[in-house]
Protein backbone atom coordinates (compact mmCIF):
# COMPACT_ATOMS: atom_id res chain seq x y z
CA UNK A 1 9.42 -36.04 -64.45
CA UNK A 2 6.83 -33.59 -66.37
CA UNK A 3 8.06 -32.83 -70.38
CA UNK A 4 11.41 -30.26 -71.29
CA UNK A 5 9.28 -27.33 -73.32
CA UNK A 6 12.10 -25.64 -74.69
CA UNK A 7 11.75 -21.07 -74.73
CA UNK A 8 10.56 -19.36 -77.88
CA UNK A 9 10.29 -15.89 -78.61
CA UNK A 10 6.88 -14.52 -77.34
CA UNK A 11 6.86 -17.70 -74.34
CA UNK A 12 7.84 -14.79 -71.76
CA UNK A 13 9.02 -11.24 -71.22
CA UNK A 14 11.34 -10.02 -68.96
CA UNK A 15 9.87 -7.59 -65.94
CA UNK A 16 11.23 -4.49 -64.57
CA UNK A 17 12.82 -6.25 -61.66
CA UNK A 18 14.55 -8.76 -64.22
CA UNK A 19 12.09 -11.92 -63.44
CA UNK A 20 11.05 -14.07 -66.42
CA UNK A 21 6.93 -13.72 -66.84
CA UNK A 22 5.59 -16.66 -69.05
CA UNK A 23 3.02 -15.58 -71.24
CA UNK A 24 -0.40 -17.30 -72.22
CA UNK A 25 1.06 -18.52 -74.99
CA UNK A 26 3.84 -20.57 -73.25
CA UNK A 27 1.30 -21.95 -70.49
CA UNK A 28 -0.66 -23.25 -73.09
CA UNK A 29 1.65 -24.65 -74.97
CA UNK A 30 3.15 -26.35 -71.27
CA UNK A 31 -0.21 -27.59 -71.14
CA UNK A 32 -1.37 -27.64 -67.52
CA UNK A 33 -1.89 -25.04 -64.46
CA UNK A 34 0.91 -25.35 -62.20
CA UNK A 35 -0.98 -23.72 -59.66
CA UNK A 36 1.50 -20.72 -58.53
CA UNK A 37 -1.16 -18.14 -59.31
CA UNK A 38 1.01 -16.99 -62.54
CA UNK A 39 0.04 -13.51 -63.51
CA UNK A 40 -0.92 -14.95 -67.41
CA UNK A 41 -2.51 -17.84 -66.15
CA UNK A 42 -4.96 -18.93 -69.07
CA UNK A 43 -6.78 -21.58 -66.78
CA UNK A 44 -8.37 -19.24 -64.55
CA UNK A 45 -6.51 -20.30 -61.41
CA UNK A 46 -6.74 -17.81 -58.59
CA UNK A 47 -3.96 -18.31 -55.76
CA UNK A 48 -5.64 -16.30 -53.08
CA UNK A 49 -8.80 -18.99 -53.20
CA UNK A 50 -7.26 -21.84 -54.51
CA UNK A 51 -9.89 -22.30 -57.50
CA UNK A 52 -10.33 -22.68 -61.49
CA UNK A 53 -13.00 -20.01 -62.82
């Protein structure tokens, strides 16, 4: 079971259709790339290849 990273303020924003977007910050802090193509995604993970940069 992966780690319990509890919210802060500035780990995500909420987006006009009311979905939670994690920021850099809060994937960092998480640690790894989940690999969902996440629109802040500071490992350089792109979805529609399936590669790092």
């Amino acid at each position: 079971m992966k780690e319990f990273i509890p919210l802060e303020e500035g780990d995500y924003y909420l987006s006009e259709e009311g979905y939670k977007v994690f920021t850099e910050r809060y994937h960092l802090k998480r640690g790894y790339c989940c690999e969902s193509g996440c629109r802040h995604c500071p490992y350089g993970y792109d979805k529609k290849t399936n590669t790092r940069r």
